[in-house]
Each structure stands twice: as structure tokens, then as C-alpha cells.
N, C-alpha and C. Protein backbone atom coordinates (compact mmCIF):
# COMPACT_ATOMS: atom_id res chain seq x y z
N UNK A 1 -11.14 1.23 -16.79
CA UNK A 1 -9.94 1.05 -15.99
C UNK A 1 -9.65 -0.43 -15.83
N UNK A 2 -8.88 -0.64 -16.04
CA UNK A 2 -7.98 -2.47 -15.69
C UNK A 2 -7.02 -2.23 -14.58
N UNK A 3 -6.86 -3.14 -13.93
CA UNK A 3 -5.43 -3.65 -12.99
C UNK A 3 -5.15 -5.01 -13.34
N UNK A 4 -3.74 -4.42 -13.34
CA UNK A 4 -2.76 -4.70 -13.87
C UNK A 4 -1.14 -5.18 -12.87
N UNK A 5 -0.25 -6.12 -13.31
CA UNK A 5 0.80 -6.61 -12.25
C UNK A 5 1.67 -5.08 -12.62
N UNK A 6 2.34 -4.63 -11.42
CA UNK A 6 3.32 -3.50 -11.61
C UNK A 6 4.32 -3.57 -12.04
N UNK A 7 5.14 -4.62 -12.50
CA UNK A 7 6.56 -4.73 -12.77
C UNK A 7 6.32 -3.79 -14.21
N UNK A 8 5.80 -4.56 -15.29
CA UNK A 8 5.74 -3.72 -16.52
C UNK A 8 5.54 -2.27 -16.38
N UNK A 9 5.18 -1.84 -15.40
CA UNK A 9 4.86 -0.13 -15.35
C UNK A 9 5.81 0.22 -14.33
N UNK A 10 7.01 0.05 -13.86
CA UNK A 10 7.71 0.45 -12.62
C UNK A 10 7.68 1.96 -12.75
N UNK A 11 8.56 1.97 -13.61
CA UNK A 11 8.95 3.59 -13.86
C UNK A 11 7.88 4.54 -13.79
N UNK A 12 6.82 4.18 -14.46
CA UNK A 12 5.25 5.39 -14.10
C UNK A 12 4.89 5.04 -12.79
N UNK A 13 4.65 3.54 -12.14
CA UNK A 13 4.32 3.81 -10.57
C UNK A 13 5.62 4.40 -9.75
N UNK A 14 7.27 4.58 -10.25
CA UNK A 14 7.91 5.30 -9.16
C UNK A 14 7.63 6.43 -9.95
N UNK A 15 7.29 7.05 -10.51
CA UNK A 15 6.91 8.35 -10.95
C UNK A 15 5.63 9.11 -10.46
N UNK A 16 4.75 8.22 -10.33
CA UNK A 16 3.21 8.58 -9.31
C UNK A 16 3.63 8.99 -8.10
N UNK A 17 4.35 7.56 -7.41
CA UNK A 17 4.48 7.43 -6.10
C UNK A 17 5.24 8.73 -5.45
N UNK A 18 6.29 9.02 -5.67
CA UNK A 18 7.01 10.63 -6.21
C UNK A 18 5.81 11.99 -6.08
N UNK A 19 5.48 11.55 -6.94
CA UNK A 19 4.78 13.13 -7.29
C UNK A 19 3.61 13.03 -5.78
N UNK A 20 3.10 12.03 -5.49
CA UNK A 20 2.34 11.83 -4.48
C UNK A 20 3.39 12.07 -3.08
N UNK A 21 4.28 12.22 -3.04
CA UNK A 21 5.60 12.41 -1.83
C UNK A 21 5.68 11.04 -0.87
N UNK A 22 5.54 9.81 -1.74
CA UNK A 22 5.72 8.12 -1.14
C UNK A 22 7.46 7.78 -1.32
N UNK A 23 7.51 7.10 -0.34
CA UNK A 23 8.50 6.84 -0.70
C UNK A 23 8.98 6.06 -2.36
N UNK A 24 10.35 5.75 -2.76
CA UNK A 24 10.63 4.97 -3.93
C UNK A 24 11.24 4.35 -3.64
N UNK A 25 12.56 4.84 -2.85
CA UNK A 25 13.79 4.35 -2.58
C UNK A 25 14.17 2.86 -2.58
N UNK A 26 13.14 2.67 -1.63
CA UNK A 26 12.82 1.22 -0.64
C UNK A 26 11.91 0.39 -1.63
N UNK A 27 11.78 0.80 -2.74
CA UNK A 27 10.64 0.07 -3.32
C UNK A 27 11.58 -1.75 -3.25
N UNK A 28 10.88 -2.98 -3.58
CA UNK A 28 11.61 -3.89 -3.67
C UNK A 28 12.00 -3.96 -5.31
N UNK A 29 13.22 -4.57 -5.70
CA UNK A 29 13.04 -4.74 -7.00
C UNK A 29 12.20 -5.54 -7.91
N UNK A 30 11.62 -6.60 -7.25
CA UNK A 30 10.55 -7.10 -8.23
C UNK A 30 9.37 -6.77 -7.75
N UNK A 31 8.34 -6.01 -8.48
CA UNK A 31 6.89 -5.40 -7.66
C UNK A 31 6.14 -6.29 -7.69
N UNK A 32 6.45 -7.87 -7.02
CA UNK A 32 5.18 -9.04 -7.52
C UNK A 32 4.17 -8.93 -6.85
N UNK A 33 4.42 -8.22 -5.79
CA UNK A 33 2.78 -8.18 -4.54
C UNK A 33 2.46 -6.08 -4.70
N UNK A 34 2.66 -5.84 -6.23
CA UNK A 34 2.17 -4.41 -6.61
C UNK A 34 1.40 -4.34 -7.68
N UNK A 35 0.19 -3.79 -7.80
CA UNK A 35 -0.69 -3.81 -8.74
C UNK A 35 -0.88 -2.63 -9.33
N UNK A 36 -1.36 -1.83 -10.00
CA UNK A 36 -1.17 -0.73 -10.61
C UNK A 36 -2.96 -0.87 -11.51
N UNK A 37 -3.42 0.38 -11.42
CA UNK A 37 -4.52 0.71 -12.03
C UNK A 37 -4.16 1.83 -13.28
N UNK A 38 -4.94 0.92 -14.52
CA UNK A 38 -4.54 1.79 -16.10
C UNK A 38 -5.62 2.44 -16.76
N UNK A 39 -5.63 3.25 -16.81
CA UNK A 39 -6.93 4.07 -18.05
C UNK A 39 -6.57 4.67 -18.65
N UNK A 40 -7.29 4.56 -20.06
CA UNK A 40 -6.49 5.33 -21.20
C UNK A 40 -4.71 5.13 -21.17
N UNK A 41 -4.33 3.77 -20.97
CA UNK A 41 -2.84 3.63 -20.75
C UNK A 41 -1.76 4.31 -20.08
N UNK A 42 -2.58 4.76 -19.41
CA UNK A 42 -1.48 5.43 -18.65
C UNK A 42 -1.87 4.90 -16.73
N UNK A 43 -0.65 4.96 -15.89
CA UNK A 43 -0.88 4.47 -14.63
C UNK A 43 -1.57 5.34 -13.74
N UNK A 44 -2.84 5.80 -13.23
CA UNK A 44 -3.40 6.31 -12.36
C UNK A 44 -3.35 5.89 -11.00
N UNK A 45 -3.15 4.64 -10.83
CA UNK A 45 -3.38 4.78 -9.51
C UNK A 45 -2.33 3.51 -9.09
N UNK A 46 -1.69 2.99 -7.92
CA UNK A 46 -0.90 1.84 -7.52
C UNK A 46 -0.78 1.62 -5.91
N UNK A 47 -1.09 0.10 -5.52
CA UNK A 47 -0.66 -0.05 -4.37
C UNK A 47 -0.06 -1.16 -4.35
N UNK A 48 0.46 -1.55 -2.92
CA UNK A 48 1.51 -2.62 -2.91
C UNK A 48 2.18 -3.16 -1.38
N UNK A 49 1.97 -4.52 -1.02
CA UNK A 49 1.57 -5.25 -0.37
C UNK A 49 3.63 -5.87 0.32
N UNK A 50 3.65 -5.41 1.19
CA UNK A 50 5.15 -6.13 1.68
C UNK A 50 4.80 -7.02 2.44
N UNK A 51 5.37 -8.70 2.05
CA UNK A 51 4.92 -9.84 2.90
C UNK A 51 6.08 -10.23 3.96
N UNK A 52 5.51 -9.98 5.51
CA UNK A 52 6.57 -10.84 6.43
C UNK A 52 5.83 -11.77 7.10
N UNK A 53 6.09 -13.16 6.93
CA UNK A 53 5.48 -14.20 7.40
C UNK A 53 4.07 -14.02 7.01
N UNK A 54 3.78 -14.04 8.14
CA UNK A 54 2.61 -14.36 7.97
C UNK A 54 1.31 -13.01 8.04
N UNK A 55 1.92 -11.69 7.76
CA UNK A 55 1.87 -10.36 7.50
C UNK A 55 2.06 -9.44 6.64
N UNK A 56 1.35 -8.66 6.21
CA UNK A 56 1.59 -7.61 4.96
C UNK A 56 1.85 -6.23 5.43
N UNK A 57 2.40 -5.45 5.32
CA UNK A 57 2.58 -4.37 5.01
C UNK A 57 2.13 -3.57 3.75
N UNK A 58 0.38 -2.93 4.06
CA UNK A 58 0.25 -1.76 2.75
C UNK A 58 1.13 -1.18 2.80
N UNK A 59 1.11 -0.37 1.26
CA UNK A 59 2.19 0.04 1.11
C UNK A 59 2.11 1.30 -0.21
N UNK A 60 2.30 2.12 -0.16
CA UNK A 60 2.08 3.36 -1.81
C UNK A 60 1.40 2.85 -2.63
N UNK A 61 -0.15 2.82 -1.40
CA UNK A 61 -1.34 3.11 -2.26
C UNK A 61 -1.76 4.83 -2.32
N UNK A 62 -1.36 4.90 -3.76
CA UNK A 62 -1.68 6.21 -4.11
C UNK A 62 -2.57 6.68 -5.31
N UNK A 63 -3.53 7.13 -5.90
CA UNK A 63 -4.02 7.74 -7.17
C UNK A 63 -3.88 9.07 -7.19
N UNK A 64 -3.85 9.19 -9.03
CA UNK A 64 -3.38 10.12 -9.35
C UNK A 64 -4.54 11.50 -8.82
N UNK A 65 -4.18 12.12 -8.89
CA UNK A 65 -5.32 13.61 -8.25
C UNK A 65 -6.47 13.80 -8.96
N UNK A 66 -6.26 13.61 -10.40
CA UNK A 66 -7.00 13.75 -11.53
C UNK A 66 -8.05 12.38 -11.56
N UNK A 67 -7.75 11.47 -11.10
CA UNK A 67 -8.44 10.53 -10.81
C UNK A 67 -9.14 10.14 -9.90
N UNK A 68 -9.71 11.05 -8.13
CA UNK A 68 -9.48 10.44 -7.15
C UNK A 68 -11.53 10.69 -7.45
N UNK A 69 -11.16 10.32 -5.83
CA UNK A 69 -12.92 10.26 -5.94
C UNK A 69 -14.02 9.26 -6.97
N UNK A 70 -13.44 8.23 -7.74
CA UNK A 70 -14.62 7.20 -8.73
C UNK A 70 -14.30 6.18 -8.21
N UNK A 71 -13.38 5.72 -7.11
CA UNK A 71 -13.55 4.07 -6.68
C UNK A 71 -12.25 3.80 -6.92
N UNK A 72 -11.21 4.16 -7.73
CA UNK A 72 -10.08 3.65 -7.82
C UNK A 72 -9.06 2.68 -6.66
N UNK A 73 -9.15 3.96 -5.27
CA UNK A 73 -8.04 3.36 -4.44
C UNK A 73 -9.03 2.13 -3.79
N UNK A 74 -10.08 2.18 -3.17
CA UNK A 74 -11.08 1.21 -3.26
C UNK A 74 -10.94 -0.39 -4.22
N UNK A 75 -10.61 0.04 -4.96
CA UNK A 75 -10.43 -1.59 -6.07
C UNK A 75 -9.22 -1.88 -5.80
N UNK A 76 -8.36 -1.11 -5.96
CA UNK A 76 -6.63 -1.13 -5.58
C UNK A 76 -6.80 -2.06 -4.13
N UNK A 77 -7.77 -1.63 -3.12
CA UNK A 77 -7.22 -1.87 -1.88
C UNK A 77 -8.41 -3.63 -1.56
N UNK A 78 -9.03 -3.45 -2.12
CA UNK A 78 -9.75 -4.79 -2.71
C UNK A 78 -9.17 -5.90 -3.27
N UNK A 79 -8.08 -5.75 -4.77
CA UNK A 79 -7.87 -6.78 -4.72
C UNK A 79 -6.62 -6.74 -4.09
N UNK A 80 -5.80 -5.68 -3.59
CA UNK A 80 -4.73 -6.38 -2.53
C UNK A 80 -5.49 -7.57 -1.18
N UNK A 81 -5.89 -6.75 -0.96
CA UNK A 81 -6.55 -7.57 0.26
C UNK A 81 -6.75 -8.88 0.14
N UNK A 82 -7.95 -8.92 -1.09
CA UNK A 82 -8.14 -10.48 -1.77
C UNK A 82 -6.56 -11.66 -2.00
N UNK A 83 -5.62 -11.15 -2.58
CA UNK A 83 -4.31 -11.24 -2.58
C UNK A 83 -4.00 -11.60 -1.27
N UNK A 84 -3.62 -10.79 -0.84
CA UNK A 84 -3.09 -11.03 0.64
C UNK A 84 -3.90 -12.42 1.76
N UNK A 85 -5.05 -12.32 1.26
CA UNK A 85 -5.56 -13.74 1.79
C UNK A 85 -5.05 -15.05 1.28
N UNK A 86 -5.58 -14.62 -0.37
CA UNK A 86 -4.58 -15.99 -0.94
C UNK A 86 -3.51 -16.48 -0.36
N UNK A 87 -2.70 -15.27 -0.26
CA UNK A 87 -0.98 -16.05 -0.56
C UNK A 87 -1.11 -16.56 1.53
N UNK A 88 -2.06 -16.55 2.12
CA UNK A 88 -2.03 -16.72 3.49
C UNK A 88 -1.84 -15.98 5.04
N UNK A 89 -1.76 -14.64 4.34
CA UNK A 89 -1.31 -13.29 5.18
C UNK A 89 -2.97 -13.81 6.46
N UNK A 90 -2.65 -13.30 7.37
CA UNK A 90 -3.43 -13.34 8.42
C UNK A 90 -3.86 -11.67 9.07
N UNK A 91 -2.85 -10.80 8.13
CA UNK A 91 -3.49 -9.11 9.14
C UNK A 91 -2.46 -8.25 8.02
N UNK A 92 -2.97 -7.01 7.98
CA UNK A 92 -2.14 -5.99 7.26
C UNK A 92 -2.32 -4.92 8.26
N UNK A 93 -1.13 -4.34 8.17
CA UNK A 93 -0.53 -3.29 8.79
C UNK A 93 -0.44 -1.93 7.58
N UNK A 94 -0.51 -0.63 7.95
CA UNK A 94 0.34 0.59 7.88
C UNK A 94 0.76 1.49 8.30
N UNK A 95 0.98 2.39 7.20
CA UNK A 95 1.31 3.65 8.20
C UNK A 95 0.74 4.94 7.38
N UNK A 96 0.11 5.50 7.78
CA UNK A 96 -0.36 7.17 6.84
C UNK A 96 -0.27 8.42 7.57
N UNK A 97 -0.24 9.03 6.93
CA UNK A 97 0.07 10.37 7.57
C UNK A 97 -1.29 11.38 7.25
N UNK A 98 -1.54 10.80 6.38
CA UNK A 98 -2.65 11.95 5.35
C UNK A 98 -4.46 11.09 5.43
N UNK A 99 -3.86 9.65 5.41
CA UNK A 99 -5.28 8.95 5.40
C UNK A 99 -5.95 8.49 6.26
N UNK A 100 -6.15 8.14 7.53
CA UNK A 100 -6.25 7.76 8.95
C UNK A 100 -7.85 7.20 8.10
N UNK A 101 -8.79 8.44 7.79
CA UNK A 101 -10.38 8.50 8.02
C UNK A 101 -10.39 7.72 6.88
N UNK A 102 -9.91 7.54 5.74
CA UNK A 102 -10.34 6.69 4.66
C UNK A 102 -10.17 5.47 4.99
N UNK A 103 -8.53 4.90 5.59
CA UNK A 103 -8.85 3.23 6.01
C UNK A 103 -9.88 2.99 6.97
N UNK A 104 -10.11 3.85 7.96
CA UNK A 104 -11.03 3.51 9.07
C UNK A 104 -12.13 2.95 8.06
N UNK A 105 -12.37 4.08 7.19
CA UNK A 105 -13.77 3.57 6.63
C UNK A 105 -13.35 2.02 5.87
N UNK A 106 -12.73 1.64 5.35
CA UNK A 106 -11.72 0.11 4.77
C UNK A 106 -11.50 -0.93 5.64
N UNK A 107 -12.10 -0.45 6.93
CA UNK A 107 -11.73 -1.27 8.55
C UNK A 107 -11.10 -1.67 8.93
N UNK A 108 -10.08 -0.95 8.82
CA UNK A 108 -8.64 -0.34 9.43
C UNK A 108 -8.65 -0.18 10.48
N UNK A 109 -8.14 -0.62 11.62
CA UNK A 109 -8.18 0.57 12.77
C UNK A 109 -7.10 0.77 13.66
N UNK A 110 -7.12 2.09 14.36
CA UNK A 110 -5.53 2.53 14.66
C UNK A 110 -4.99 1.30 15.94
N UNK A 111 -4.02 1.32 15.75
CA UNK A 111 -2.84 0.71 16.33
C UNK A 111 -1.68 1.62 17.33
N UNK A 112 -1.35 1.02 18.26
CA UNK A 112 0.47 1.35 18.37
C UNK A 112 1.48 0.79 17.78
N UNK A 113 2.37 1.70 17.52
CA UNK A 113 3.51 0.68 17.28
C UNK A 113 3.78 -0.27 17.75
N UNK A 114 3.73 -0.42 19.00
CA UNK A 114 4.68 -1.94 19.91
C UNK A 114 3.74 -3.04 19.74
N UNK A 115 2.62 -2.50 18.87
CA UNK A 115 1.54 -3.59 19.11
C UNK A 115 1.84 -4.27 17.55
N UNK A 116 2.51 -3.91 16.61
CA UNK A 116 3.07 -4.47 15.44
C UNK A 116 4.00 -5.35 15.45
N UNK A 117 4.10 -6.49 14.80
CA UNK A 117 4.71 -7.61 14.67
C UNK A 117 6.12 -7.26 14.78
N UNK A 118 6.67 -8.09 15.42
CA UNK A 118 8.67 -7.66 15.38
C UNK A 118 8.71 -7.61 13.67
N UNK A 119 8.15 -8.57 12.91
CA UNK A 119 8.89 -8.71 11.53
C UNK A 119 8.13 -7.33 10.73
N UNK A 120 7.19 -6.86 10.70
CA UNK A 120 6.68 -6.06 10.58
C UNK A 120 7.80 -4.60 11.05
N UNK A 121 8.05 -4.34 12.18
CA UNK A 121 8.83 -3.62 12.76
C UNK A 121 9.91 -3.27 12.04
N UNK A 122 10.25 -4.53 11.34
CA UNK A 122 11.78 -4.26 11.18
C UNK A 122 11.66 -3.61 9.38
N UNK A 123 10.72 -3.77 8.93
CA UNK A 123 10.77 -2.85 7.46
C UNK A 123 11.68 -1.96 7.61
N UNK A 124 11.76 -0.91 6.31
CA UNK A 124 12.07 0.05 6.38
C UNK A 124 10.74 1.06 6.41
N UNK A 125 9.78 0.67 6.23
CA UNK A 125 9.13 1.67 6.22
C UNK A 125 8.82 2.24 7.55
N UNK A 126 8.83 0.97 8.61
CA UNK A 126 8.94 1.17 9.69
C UNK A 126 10.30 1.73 10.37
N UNK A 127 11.39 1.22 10.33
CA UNK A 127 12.45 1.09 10.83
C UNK A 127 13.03 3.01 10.33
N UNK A 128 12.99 3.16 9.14
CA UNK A 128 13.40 4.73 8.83
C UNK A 128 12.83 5.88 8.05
N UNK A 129 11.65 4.73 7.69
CA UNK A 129 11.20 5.48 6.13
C UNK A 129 10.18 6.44 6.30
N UNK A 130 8.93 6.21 7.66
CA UNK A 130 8.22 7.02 7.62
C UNK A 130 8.23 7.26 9.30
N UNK A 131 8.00 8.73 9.30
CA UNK A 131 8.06 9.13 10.52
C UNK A 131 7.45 8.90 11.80
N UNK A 132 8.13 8.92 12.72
CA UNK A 132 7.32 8.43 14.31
C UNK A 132 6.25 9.35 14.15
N UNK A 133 5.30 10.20 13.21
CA UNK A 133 4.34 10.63 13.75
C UNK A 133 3.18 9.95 12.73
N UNK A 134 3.80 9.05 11.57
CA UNK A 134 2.65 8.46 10.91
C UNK A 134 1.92 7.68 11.98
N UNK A 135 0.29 7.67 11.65
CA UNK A 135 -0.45 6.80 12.82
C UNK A 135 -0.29 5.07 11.74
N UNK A 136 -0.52 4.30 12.61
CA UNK A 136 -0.28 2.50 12.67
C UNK A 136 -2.02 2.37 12.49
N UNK A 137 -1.98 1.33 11.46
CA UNK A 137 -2.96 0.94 11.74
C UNK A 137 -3.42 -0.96 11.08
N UNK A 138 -3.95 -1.31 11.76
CA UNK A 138 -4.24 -2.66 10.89
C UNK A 138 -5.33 -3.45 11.13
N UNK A 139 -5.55 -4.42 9.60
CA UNK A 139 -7.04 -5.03 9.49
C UNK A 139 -6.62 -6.49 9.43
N UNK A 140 -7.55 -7.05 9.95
CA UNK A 140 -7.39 -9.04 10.41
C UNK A 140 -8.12 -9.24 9.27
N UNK A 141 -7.46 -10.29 8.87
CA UNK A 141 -7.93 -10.84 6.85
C UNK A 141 -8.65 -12.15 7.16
């Protein structure tokens, strides 16, 4: 398996992200803070990092089904992280509906909303995209 920058694979990561029920819509048009995991050439797995100030937003980290369980979202969420330090991010935020117990174990931990950055707030992922019942959660980098 390699990772890889996402722009060259858009169309298979909005095609994952989809079949996984993530949003697309909202994706940004250039995926420069999205990485994408390849085996056997094809995209298994992708996540992706929204920067406000001095903050990230995870973002449709997803692998494919056929893939889950060998470490994938794990490396995905590794070198975002690593990333996200570089470019100067100070904390990442999300939102899941399905994963709560896996970031905990990633040391994640839950949040309120009001306790999220205004710029953070104002996403869309926040603002319409995912529902007042996804739980918040975030890790200090």
C-alpha cells in the first residue's frame, strides 16, 4: 500500500467517500490537505484535513470495507496528523456518527459544540453538512 496526494484520484476518492455515505458535495476543489491510500492501484482508503487558522477539520476519513481492519485508516490518520503539525495547525476537530470508540482510541476526545472554534464552526460540515447528532470531538497536536 502507498499514500498518495488526492487530487490525481478525485473521482475514485468521491466515489469511496459516496459509497461510504460521506459527504462530496462540499469537497474543496483542490484536495491539497487529502491523501488517499493505493493498493493494487486502485483507491482503498482517503482522508482529508480542512485548515482554519490555526485548526483542522478531519474530514472523509474512510476505507474501503474490503480493506478495513490491517492498519489502513491508522496510517491515513498518521500522516494527516504529521501534516497538520507541519503546516502549524495547533488541534483537530470532528465530527462522526459511526466512529466515536476508534478516535478515542487515536486520542480524540469528545467535545461540545460551543467548545469548537468560531472558524471551525462556520464549515459546512459544521454549519449544514452533518447532523446535530454527530458527536465533536478533538486532539491538541
Amino acid at each position: 500500500m502507498i499514500i498518495d496526494q488526492a487530487q490525481p484520484h478525485k473521482d475514485a476518492l468521491i466515489e469511496l467517500l459516496a459509497a461510504e455515505r460521506l459527504p462530496v458535495a462540499d469537497l474543496p476543489e483542490t484536495l491539497d490537505n487529502f491523501i488517499v491510500a493505493i493498493q493494487d492501484g486502485a483507491v482503498v482508503g482517503v482522508a482529508g484535513v480542512e485548515v482554519y487558522g490555526q485548526y483542522g477539520l478531519l474530514r472523509s476519513l474512510a476505507v474501503h470495507p474490503a480493506h478495513r481492519s490491517v492498519g489502513i485508516a491508522g496510517k491515513l490518520l498518521a500522516r494527516l496528523t504529521n501534516m497538520s503539525r507541519l503546516k502549524g495547525l495547533s488541534e483537530l476537530y470532528l465530527l462522526t456518527e459511526t466512529a466515536p470508540a476508534y478516535f478515542e482510541r487515536q486520542h480524540y476526545g469528545k467535545i461540545t459544540r460551543e467548545e469548537v472554534p468560531t472558524e471551525v464552526q462556520r464549515s459546512s460540515e459544521f454549519s449544514h453538512v452533518c447532523p446535530v447528532s454527530a458527536i465533536v470531538m478533538k486532539k491538541k497536536l
